[in-house]
C-alpha atoms as a PDB file:
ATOM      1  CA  UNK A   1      90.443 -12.112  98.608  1.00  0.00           C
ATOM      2  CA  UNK A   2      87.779 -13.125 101.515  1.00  0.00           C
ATOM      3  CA  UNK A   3      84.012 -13.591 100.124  1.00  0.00           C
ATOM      4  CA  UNK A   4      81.625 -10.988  99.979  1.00  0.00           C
ATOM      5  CA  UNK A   5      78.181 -11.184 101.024  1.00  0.00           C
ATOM      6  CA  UNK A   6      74.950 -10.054  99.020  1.00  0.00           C
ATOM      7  CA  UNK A   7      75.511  -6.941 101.270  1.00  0.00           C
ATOM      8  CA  UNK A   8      78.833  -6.523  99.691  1.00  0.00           C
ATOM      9  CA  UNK A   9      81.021  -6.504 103.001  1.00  0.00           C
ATOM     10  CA  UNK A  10      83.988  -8.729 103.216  1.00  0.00           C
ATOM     11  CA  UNK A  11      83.373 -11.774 105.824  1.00  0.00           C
ATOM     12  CA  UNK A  12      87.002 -11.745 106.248  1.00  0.00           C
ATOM     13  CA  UNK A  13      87.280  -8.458 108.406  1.00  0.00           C
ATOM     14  CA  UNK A  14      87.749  -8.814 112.265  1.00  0.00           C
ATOM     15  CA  UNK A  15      85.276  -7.483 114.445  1.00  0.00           C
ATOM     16  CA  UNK A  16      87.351  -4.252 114.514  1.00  0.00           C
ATOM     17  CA  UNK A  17      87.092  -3.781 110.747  1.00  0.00           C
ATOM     18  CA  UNK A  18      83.626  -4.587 110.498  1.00  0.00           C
ATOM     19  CA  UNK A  19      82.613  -2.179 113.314  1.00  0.00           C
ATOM     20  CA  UNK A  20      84.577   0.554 112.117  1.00  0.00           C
ATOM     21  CA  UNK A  21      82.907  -0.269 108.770  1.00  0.00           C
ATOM     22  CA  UNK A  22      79.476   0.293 110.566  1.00  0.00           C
ATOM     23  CA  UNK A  23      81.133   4.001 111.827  1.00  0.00           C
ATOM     24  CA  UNK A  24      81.715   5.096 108.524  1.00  0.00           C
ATOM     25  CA  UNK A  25      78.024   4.564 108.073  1.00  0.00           C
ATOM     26  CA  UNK A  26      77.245   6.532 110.699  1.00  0.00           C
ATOM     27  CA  UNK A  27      76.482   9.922 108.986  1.00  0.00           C
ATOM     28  CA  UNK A  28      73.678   8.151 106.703  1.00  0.00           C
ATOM     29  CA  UNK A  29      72.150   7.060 109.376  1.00  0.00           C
ATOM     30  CA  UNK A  30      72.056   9.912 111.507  1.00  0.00           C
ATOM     31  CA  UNK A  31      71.007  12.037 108.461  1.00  0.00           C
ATOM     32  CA  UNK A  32      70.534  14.810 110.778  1.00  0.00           C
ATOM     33  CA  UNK A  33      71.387  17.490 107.915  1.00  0.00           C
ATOM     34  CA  UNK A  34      68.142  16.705 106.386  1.00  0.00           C
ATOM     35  CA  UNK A  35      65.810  17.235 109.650  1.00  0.00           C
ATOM     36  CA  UNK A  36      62.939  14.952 108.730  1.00  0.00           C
ATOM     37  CA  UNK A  37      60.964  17.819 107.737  1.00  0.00           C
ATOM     38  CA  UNK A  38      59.713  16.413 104.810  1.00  0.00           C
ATOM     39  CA  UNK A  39      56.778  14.495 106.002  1.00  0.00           C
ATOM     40  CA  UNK A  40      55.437  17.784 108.315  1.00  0.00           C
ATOM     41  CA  UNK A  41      55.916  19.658 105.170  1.00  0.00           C
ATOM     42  CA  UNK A  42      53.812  17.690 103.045  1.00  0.00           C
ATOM     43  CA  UNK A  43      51.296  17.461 105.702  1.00  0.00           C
ATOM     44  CA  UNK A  44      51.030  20.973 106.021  1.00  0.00           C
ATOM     45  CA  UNK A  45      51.119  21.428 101.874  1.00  0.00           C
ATOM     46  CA  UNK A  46      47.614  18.895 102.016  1.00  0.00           C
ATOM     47  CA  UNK A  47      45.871  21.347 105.308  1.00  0.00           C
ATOM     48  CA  UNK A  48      43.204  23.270 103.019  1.00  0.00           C
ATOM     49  CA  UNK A  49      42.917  25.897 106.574  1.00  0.00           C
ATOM     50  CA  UNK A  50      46.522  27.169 105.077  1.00  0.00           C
ATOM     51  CA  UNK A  51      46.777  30.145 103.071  1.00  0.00           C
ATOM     52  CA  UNK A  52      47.528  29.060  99.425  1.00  0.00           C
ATOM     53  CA  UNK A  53      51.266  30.464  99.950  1.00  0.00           C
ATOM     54  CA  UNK A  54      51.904  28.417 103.165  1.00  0.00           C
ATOM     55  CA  UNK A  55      50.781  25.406 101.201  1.00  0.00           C
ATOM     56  CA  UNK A  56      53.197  26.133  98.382  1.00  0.00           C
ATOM     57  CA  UNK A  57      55.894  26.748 100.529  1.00  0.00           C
ATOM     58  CA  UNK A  58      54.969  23.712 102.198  1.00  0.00           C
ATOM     59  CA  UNK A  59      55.164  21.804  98.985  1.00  0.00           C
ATOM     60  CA  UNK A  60      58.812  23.360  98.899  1.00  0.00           C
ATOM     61  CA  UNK A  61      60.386  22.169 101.658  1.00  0.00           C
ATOM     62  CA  UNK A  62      58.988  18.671 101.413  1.00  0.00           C
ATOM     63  CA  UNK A  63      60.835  18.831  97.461  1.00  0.00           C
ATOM     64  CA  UNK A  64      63.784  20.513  99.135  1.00  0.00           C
ATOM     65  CA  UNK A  65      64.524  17.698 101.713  1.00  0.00           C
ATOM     66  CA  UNK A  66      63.581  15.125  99.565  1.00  0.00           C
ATOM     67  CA  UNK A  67      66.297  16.342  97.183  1.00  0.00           C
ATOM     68  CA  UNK A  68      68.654  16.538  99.952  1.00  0.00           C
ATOM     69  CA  UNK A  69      68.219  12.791 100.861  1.00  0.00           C
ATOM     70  CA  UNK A  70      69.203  11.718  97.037  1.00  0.00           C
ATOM     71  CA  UNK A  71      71.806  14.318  97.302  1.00  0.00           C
ATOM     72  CA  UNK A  72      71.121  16.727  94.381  1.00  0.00           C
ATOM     73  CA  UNK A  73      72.038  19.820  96.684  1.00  0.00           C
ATOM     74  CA  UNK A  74      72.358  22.675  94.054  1.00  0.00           C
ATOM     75  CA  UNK A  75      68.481  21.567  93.503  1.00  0.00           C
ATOM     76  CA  UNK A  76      67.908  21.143  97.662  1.00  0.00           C
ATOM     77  CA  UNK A  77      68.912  24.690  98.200  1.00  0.00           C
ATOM     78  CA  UNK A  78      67.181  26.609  95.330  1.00  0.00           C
ATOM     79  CA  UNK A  79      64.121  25.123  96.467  1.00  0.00           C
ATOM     80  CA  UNK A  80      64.923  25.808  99.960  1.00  0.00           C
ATOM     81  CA  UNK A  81      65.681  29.497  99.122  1.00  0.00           C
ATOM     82  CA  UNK A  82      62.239  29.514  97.249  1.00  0.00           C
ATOM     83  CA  UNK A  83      60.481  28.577 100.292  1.00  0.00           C
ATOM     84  CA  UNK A  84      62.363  31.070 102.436  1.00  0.00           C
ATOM     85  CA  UNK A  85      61.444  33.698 100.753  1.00  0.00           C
ATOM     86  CA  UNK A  86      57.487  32.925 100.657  1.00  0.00           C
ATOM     87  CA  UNK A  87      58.060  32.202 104.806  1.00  0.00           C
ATOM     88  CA  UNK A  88      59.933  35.283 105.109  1.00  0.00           C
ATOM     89  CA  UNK A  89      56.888  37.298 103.322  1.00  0.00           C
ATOM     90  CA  UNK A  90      53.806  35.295 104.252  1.00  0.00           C
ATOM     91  CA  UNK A  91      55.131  33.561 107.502  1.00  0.00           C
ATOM     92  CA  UNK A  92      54.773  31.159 109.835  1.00  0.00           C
ATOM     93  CA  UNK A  93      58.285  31.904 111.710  1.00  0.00           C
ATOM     94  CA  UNK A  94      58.553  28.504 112.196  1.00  0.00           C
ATOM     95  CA  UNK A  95      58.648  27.539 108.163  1.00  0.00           C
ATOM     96  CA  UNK A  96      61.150  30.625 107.714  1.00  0.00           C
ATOM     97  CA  UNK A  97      63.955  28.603 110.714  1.00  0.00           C
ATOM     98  CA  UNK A  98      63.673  25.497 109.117  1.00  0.00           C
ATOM     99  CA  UNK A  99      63.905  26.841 105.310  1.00  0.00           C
ATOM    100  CA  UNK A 100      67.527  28.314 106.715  1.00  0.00           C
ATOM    101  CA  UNK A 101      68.242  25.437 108.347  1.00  0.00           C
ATOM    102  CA  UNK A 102      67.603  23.255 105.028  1.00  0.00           C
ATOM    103  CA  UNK A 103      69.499  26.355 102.911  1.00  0.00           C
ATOM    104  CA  UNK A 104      72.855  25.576 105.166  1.00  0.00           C
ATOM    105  CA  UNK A 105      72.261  21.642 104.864  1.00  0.00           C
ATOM    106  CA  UNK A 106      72.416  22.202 101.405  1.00  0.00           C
ATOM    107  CA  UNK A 107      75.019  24.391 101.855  1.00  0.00           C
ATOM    108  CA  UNK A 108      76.857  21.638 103.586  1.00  0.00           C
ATOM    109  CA  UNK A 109      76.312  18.982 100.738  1.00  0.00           C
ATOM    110  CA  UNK A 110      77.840  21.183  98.465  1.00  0.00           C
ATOM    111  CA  UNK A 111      80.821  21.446 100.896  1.00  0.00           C
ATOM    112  CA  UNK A 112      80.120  25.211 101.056  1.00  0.00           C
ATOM    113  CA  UNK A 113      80.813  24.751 105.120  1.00  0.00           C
ATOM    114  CA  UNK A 114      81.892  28.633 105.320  1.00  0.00           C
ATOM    115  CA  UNK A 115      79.021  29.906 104.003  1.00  0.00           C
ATOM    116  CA  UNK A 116      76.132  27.448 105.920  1.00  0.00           C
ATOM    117  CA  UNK A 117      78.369  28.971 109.066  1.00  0.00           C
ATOM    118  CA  UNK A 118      78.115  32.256 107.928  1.00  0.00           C
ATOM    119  CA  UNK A 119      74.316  31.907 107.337  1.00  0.00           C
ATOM    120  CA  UNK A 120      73.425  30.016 110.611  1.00  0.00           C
ATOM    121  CA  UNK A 121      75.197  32.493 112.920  1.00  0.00           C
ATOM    122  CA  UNK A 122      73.552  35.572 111.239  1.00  0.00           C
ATOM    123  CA  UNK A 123      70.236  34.034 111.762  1.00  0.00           C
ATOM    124  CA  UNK A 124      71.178  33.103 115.583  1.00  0.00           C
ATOM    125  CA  UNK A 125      72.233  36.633 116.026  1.00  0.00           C
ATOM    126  CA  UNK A 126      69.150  37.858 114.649  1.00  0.00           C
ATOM    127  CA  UNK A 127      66.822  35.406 116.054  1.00  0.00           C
ATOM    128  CA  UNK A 128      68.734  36.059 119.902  1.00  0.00           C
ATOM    129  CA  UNK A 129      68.199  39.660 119.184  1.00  0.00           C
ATOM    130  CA  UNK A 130      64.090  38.999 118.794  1.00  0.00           C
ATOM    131  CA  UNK A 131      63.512  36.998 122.012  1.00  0.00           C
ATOM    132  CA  UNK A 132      62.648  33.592 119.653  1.00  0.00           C
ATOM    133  CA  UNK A 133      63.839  30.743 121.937  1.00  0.00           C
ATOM    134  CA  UNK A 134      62.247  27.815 119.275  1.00  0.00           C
ATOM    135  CA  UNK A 135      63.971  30.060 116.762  1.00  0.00           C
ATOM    136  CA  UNK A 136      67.298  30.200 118.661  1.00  0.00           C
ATOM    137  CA  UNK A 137      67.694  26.766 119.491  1.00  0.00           C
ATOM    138  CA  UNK A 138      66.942  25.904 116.001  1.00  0.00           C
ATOM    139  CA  UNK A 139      69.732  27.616 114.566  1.00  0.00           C
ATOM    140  CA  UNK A 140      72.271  26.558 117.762  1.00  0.00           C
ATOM    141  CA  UNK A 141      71.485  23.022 116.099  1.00  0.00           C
ATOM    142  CA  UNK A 142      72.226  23.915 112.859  1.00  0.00           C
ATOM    143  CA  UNK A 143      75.866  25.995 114.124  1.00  0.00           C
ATOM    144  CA  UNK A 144      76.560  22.211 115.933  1.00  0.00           C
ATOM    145  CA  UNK A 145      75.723  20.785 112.536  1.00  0.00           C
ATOM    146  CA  UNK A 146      78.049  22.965 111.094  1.00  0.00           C
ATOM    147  CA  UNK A 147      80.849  22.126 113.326  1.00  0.00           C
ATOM    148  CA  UNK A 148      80.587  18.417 113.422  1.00  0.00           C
ATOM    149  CA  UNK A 149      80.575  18.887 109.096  1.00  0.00           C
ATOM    150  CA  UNK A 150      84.134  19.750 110.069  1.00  0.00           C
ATOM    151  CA  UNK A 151      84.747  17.715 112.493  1.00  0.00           C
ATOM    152  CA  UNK A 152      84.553  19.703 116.047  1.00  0.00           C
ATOM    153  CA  UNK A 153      82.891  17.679 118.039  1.00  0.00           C
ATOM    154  CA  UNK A 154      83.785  19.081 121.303  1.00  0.00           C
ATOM    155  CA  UNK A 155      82.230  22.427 119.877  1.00  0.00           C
ATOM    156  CA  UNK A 156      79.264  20.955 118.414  1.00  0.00           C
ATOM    157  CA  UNK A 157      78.536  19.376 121.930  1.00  0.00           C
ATOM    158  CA  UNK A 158      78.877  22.652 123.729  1.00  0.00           C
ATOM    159  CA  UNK A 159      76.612  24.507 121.357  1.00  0.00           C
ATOM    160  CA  UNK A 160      73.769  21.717 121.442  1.00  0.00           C
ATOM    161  CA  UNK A 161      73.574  21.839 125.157  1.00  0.00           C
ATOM    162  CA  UNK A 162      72.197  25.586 124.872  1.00  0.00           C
ATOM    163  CA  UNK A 163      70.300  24.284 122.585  1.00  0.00           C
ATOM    164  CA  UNK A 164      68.814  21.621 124.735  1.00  0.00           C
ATOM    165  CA  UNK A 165      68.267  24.323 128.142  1.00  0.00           C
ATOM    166  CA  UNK A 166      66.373  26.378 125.537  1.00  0.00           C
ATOM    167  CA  UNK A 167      64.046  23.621 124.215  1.00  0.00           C
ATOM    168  CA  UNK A 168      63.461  22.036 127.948  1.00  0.00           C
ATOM    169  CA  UNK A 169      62.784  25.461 128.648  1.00  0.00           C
ATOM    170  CA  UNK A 170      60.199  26.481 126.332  1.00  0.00           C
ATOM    171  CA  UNK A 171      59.107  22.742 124.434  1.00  0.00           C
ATOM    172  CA  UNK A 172      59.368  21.516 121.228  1.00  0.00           C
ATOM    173  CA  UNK A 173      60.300  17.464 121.064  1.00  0.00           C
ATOM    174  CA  UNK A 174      61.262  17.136 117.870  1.00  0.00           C
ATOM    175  CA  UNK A 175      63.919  19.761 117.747  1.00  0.00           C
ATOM    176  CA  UNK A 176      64.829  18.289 121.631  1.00  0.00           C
ATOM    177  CA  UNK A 177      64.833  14.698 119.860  1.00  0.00           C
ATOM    178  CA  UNK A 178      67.162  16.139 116.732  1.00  0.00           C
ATOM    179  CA  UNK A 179      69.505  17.882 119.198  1.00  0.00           C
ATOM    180  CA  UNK A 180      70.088  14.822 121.447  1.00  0.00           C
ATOM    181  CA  UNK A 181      70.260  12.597 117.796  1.00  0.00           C
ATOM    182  CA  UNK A 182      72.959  15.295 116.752  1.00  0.00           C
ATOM    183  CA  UNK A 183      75.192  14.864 120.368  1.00  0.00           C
ATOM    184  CA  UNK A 184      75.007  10.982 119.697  1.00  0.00           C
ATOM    185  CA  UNK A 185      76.611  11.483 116.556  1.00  0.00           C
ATOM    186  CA  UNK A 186      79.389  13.506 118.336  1.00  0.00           C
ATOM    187  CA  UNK A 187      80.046  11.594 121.746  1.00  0.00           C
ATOM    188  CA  UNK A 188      80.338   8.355 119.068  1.00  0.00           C
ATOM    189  CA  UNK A 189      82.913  10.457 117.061  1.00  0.00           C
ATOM    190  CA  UNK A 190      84.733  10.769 120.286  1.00  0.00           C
ATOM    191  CA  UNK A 191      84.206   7.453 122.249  1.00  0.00           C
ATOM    192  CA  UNK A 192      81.924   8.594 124.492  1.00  0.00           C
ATOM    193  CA  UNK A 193      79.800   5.722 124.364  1.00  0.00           C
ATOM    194  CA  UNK A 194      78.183   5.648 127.475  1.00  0.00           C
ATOM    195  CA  UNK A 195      76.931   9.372 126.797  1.00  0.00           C
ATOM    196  CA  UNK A 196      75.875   8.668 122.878  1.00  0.00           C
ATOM    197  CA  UNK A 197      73.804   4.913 124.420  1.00  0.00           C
ATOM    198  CA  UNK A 198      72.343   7.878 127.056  1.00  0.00           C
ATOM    199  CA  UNK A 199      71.686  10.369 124.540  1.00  0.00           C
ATOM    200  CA  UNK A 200      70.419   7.656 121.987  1.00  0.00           C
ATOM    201  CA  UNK A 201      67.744   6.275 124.216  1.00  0.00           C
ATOM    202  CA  UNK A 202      66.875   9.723 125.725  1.00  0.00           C
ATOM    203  CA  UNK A 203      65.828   9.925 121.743  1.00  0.00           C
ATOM    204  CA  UNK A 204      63.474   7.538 121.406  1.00  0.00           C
ATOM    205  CA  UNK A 205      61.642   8.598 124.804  1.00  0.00           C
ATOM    206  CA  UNK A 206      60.743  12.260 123.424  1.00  0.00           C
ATOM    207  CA  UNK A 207      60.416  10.557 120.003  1.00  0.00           C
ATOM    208  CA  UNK A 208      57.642   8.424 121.733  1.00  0.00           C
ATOM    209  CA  UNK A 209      56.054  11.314 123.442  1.00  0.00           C
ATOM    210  CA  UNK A 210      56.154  13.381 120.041  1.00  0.00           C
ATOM    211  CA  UNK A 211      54.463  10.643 118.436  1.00  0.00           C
ATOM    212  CA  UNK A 212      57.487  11.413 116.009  1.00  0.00           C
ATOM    213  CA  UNK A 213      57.511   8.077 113.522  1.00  0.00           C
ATOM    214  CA  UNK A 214      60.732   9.166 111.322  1.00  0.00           C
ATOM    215  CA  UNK A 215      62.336  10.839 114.108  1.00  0.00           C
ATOM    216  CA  UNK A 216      61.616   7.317 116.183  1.00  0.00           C
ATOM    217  CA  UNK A 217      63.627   5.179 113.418  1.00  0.00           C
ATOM    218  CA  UNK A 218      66.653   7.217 113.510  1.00  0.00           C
ATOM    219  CA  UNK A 219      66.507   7.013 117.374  1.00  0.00           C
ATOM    220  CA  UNK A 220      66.875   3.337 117.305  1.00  0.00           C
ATOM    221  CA  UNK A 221      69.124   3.578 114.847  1.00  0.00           C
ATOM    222  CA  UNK A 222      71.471   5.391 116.949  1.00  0.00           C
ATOM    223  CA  UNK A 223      70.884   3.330 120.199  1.00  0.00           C
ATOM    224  CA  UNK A 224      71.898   0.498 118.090  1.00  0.00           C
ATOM    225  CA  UNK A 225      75.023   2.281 116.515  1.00  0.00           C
ATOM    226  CA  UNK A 226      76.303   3.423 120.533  1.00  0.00           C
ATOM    227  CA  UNK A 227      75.784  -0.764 121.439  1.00  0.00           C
ATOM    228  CA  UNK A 228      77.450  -1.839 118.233  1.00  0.00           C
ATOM    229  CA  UNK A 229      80.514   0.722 118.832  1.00  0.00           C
ATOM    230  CA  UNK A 230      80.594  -0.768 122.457  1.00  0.00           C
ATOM    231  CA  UNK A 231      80.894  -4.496 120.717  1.00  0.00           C
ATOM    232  CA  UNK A 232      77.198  -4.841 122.822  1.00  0.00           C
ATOM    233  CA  UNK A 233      76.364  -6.911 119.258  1.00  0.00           C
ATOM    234  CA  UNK A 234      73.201  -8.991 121.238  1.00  0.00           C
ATOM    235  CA  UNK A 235      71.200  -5.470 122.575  1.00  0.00           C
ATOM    236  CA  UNK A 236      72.642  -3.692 119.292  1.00  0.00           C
ATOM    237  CA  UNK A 237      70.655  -6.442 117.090  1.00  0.00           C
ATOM    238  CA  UNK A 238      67.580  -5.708 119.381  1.00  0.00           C
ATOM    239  CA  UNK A 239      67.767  -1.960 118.413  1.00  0.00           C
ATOM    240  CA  UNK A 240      68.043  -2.758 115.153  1.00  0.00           C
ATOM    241  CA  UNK A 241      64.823  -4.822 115.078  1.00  0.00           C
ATOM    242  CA  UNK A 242      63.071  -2.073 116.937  1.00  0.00           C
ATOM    243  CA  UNK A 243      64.202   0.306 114.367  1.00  0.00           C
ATOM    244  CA  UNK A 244      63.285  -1.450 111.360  1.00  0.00           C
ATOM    245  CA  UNK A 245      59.606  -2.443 113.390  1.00  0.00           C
ATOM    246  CA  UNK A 246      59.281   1.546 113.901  1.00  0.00           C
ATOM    247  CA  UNK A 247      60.263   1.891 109.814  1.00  0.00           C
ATOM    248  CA  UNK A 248      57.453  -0.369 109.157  1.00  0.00           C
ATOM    249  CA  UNK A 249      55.277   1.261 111.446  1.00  0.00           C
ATOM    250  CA  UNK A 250      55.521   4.768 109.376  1.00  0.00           C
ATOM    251  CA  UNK A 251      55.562   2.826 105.896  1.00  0.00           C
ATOM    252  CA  UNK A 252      58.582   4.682 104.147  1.00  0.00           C
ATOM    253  CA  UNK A 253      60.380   2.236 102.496  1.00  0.00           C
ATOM    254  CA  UNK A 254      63.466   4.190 102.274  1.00  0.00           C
ATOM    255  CA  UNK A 255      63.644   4.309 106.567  1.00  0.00           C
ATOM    256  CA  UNK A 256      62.740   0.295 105.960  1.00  0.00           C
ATOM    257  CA  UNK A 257      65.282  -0.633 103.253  1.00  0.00           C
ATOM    258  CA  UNK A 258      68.109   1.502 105.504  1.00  0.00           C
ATOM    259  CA  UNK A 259      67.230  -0.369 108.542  1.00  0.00           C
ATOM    260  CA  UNK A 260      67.499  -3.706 106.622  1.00  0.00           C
ATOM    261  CA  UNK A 261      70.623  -3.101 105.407  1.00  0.00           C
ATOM    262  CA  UNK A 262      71.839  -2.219 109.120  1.00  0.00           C
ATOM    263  CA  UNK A 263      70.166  -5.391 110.268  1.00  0.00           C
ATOM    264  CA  UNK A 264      71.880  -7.014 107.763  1.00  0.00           C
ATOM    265  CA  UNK A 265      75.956  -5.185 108.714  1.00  0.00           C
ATOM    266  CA  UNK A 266      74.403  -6.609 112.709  1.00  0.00           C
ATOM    267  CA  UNK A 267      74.255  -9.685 111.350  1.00  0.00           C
ATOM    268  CA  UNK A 268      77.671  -9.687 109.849  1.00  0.00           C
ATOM    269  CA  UNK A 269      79.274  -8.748 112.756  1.00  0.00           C
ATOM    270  CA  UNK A 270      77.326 -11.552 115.253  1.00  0.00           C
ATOM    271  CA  UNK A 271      79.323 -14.209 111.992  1.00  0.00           C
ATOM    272  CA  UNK A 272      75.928 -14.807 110.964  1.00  0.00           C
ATOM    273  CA  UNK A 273      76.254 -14.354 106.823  1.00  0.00           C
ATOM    274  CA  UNK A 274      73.533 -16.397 105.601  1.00  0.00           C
ATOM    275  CA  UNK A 275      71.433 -14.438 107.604  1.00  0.00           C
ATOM    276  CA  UNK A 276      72.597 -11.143 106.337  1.00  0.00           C
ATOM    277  CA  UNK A 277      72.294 -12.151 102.830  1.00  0.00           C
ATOM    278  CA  UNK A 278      68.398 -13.007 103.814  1.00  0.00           C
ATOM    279  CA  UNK A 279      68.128  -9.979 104.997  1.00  0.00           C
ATOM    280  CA  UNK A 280      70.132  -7.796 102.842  1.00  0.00           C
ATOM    281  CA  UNK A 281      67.980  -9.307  99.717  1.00  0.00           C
ATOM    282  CA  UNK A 282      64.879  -8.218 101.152  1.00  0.00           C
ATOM    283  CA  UNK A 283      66.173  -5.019 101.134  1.00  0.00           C
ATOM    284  CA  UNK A 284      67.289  -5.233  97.756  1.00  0.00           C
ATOM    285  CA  UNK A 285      63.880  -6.274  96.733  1.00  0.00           C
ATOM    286  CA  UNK A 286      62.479  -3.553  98.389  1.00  0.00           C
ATOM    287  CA  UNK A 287      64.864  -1.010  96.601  1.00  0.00           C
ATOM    288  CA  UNK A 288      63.820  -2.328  93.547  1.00  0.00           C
ATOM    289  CA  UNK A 289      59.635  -2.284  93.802  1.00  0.00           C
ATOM    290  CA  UNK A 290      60.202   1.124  95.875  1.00  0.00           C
ATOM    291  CA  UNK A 291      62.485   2.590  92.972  1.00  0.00           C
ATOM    292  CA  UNK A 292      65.162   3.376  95.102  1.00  0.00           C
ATOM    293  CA  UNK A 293      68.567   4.936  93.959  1.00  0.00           C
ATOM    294  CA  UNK A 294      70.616   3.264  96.141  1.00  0.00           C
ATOM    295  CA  UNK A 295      69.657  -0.137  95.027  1.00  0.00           C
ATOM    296  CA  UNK A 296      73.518  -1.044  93.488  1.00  0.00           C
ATOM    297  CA  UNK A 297      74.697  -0.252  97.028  1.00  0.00           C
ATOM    298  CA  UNK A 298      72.565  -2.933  99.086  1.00  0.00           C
END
């Protein structure tokens, strides 16, 4: 059997292997399901000018997407549903469409995909009904989440072009910046790599503008994932720097450990292992003072 690096990926694979390797990674990197709403959340749970409901509903959907990312779902989406129903009485609007959107990501998780469907397009029916264009192009993400759970990309990428006239339309760069994110994912699930590198970068420009620090790391991410897919291994390394400089830059060291580990998979694929295994223990070491779960996979 070929050796293994402290990264744990064979150095016998061919360039092939190891890049399709880095495609199967491709959904934890995105992590579009969980919407990075757990640092406004918390923010907003702190604001003392909030109602005391607001702030506990707040303090919700921060616990709700947190649980998401360590993948205890049935936990995500009662907290979720806790939240939704304080938005729904107390609101802002805003807190109720991204509670649903976090219920059908949980829904999702638990491989419920039926029922997050079911849930997204009665609140896009409702929410077209009302005249909400935020509203309605938050829930046209969360139907294109939906279909690329199961795998139609060519749907997901007609449903998150709406989504994109309505948000040029009427502004809001984070939910732009998660919409293009979410038609990387797709064009990359369909070879469309000139689109997903277009996309990609299009992502860190409103990402930049949004002064949107999580949303900026995932952007790199994905400009590096379209260059690594397109064997562009030099400029894909460069993205990955710039995504693990922006992780440093927000100081989460989950976003830094993740891009570490990516450095570390560039760094396999440029033939470079005793770099990767530099790299891939100083992610390990930061697992371990950070208390991360997914230490045993680094």
């Amino acid at each position: 059997a070929p050796s293994t690096a402290v990264t744990g990926e064979p150095l016998g694979l061919t360039l092939d292997e190891h890049v399709q390797r880095q495609r199967l990674g491709l959904d934890a990197a995105r992590s579009l399901e969980f919407n990075e709403l757990a640092s406004y959340y918390s923010a907003l749970s702190e604001d003392k000018s909030n109602t005391p409901k607001i702030r506990e509903a707040a303090l919700l959907m921060s616990a709700a997407e947190d649980k998401l990312q360590c993948e205890e779902a049935d936990e995500a989406a009662r907290l979720a549903a806790d939240a939704l129903e304080v938005f729904r009485a107390s609101g802002p609007r805003q807190g109720e469409q991204d509670a649903v959107r976090l219920v059908c990501a949980a829904y999702r998780q638990q491989q419920q995909y039926e029922k997050a469907m079911t849930e997204a397009n009665a609140q896009l029916a409702s929410l077209k009904a009302s005249g909400d264009k935020r509203g309605e192009a938050a829930m046209l993400i969360t139907v294109a989440e939906g279909h690329q759970s199961q795998h139609r990309h060519e749907e997901a990428l007609k449903v998150l072009a709406d989504a994109l006239e309505l948000l040029r339309a009427h502004g809001d760069q984070r939910l732009e910046a998660s919409a293009l994110m979410a038609c990387v994912s797709s064009h990359i699930r369909r070879d469309f790599l000139d689109e997903a590198l277009r996309d990609a970068k299009e992502a860190v420009s409103v990402c930049e503008r949004a002064s949107d620090k999580k949303g900026l790391v995932k952007a790199w991410t994905l400009v590096a994932m379209a260059q690594i897919e397109d064997y562009a291994l030099d400029a894909g390394l460069a993205a990955t720097k710039s995504a693990l400089q922006a992780a440093r830059d927000l100081g989460d060291p989950r976003s830094e450990a993740g891009a570490l580990c990516m450095l570390a998979r560039v760094q396999l694929l440029k033939e470079r292992p005793r770099q990767a295994g530099q790299v891939a223990e100083e992610a390990l070491a930061l697992c371990r003072r950070s208390g991360l779960a997914f230490e045993e996979g680094v």
